[in-house]
N, C-alpha and C. Protein backbone atom coordinates (compact mmCIF):
# COMPACT_ATOMS: atom_id res chain seq x y z
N UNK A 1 2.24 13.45 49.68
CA UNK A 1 1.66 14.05 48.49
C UNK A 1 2.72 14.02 47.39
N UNK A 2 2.45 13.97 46.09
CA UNK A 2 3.49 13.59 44.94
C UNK A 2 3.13 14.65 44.15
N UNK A 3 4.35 15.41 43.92
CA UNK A 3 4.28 16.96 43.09
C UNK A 3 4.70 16.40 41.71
N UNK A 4 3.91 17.26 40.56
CA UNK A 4 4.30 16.80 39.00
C UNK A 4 4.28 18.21 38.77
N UNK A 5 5.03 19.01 38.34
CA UNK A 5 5.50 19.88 37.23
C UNK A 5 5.32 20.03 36.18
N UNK A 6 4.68 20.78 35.34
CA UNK A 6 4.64 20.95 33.74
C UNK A 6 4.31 22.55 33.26
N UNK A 7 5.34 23.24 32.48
CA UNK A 7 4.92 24.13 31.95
C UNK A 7 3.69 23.77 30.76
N UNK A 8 3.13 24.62 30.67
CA UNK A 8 2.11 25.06 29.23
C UNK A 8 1.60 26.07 29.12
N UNK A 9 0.96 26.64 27.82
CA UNK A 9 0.46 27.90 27.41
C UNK A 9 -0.71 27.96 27.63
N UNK A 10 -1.71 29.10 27.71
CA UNK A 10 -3.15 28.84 27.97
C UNK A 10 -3.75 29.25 26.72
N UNK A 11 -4.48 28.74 25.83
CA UNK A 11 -4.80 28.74 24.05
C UNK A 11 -5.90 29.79 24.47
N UNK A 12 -6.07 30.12 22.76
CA UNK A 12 -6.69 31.15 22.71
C UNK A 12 -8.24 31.51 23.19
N UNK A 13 -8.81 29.72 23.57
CA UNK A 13 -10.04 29.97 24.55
C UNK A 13 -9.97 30.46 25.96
N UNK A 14 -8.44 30.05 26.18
CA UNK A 14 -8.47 30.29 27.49
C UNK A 14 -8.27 29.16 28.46
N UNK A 15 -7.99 27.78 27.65
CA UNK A 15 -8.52 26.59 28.32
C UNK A 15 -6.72 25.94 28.41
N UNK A 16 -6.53 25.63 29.10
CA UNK A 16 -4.84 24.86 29.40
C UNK A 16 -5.59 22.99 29.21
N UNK A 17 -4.60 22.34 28.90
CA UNK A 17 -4.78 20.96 28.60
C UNK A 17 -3.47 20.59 29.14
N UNK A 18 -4.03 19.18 30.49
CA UNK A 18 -2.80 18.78 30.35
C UNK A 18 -2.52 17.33 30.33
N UNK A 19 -1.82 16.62 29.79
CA UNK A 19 -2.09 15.12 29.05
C UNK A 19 -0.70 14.81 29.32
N UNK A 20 -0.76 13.55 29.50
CA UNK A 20 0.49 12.50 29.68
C UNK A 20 0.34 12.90 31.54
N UNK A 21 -0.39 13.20 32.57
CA UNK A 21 0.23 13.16 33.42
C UNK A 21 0.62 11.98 34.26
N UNK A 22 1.52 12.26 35.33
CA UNK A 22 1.48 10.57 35.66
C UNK A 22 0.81 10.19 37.15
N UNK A 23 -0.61 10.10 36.99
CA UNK A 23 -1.47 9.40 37.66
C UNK A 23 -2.26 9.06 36.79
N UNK A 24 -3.01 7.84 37.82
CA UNK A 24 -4.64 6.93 37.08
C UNK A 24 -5.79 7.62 37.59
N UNK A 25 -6.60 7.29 36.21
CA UNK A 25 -7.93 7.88 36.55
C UNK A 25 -8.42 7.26 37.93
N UNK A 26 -8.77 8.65 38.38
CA UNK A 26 -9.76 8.76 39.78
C UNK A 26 -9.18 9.17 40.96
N UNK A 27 -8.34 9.54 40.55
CA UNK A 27 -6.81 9.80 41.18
C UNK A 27 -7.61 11.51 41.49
N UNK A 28 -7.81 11.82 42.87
CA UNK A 28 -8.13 13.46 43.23
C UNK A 28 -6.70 14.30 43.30
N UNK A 29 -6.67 15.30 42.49
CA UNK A 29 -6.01 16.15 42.62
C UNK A 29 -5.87 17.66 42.95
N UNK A 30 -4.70 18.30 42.99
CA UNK A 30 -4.96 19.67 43.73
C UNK A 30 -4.11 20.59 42.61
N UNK A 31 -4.80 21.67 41.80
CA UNK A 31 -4.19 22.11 40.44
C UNK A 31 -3.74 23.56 40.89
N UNK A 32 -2.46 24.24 41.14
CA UNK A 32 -2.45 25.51 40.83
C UNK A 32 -1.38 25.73 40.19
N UNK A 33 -2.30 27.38 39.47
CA UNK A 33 -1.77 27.86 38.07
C UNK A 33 -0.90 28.81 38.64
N UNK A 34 0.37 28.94 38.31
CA UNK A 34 1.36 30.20 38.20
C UNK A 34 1.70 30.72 37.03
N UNK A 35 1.39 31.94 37.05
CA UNK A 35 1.68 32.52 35.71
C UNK A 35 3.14 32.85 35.91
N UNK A 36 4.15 32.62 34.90
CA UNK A 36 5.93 32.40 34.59
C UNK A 36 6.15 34.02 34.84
N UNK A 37 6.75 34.47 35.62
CA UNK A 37 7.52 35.78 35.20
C UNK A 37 8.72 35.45 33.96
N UNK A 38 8.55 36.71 32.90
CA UNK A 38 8.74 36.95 31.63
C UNK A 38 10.24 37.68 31.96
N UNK A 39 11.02 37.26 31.19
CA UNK A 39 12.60 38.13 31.52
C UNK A 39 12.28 39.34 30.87
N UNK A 40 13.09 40.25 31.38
CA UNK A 40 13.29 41.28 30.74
C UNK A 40 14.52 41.71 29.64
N UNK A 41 14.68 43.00 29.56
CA UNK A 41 16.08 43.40 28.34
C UNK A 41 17.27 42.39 29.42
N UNK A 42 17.11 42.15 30.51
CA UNK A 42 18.25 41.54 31.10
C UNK A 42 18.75 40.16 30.97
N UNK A 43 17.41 39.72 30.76
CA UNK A 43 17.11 38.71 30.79
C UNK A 43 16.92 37.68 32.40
N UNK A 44 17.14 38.58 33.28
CA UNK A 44 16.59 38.32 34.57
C UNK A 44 14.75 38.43 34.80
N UNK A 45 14.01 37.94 35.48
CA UNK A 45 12.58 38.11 35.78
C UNK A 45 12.51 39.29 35.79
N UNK A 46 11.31 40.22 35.28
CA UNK A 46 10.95 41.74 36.00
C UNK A 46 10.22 41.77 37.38
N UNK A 47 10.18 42.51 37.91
CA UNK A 47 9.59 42.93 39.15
C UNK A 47 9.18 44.27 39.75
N UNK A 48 8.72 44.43 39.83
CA UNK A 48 8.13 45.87 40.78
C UNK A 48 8.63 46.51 41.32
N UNK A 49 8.67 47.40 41.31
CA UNK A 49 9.22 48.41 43.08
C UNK A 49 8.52 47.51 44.05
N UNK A 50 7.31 47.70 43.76
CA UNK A 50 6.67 47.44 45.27
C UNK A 50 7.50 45.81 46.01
N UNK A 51 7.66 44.90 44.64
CA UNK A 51 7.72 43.78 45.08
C UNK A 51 9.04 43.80 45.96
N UNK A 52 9.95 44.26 45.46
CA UNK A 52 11.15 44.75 45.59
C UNK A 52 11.43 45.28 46.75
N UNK A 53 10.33 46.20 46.98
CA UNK A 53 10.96 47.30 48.56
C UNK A 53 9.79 46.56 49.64
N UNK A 54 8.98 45.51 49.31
CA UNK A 54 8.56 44.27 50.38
C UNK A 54 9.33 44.40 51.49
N UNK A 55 11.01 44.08 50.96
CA UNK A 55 12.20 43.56 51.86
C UNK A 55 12.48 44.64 52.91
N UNK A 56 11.77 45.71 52.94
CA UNK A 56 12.29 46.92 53.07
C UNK A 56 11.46 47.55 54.39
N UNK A 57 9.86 46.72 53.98
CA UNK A 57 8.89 46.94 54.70
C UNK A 57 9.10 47.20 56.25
N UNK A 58 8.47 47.68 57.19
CA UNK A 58 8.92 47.31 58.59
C UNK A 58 10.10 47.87 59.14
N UNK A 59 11.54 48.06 58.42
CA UNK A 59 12.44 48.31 58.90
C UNK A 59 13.07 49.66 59.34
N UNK A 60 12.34 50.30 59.31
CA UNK A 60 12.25 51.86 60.14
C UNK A 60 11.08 51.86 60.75
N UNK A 61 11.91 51.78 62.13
CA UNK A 61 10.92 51.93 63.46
C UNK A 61 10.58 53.16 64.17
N UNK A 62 11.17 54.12 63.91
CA UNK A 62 10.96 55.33 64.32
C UNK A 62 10.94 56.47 63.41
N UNK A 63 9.56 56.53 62.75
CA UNK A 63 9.25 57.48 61.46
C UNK A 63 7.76 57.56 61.98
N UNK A 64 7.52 59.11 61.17
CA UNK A 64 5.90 59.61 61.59
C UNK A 64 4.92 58.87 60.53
N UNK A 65 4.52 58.29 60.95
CA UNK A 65 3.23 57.41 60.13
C UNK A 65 2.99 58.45 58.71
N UNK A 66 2.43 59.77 58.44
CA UNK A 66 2.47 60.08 57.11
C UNK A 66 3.07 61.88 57.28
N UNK A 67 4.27 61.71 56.66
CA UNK A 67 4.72 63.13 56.92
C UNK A 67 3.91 63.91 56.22
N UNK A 68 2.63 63.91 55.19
CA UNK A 68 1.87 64.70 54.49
C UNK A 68 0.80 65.39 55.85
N UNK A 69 0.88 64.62 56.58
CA UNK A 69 -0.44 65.02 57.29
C UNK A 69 0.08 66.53 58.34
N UNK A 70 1.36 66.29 58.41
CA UNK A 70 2.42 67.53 59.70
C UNK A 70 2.62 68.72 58.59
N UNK A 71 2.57 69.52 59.06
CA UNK A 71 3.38 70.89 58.09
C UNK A 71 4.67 71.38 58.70
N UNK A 72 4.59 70.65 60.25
CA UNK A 72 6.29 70.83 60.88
C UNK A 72 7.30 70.04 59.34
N UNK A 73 6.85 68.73 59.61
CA UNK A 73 8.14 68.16 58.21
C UNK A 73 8.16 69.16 56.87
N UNK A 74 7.19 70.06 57.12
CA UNK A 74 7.55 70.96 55.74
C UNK A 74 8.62 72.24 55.88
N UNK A 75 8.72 72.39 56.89
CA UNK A 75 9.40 73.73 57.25
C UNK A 75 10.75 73.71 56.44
N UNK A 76 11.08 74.78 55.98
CA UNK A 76 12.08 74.56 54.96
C UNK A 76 12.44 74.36 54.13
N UNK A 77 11.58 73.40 53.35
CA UNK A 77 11.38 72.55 52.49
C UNK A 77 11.23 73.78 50.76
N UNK A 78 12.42 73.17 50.18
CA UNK A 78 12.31 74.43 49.03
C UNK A 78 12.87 75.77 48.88
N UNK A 79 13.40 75.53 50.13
CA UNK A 79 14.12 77.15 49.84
C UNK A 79 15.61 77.17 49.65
């Protein structure tokens, strides 16, 4: 399979155009859109907590599924 690359903007209909690519007509292809993460004041990509603590997922194996549901994990709590 032969990968082609091209950024572009999507205009104000909504419609992306993309021209000059390099195959011939009749040529079947397979199109997906990624929308660019936008830098921030850092100028690094932004991202989420959530996306962020992904890495994080899974890695405590021995915790009570939802401490809201116990009122034992509350004992204490606040004073």
């Amino acid at each position: 399979m032969y990968a082609h690359r091209m950024e572009t903007t999507i205009d104000k209909t909504g419609a992306v155009t993309l021209d000059a690519l390099p195959f011939t007509p009749g040529d079947e292809v397979e199109i997906i859109i990624l929308k660019r993460e936008t830098a921030g004041v850092s100028g690094q990509p932004s991202l989420s907590f959530a996306r962020i603590a992904e890495a994080f997922r899974g890695k405590i194996k021995q915790a009570p599924a939802d401490l809201s549901t116990n009122p034992v994990y509350f004992e204490g709590f606040g004073e």
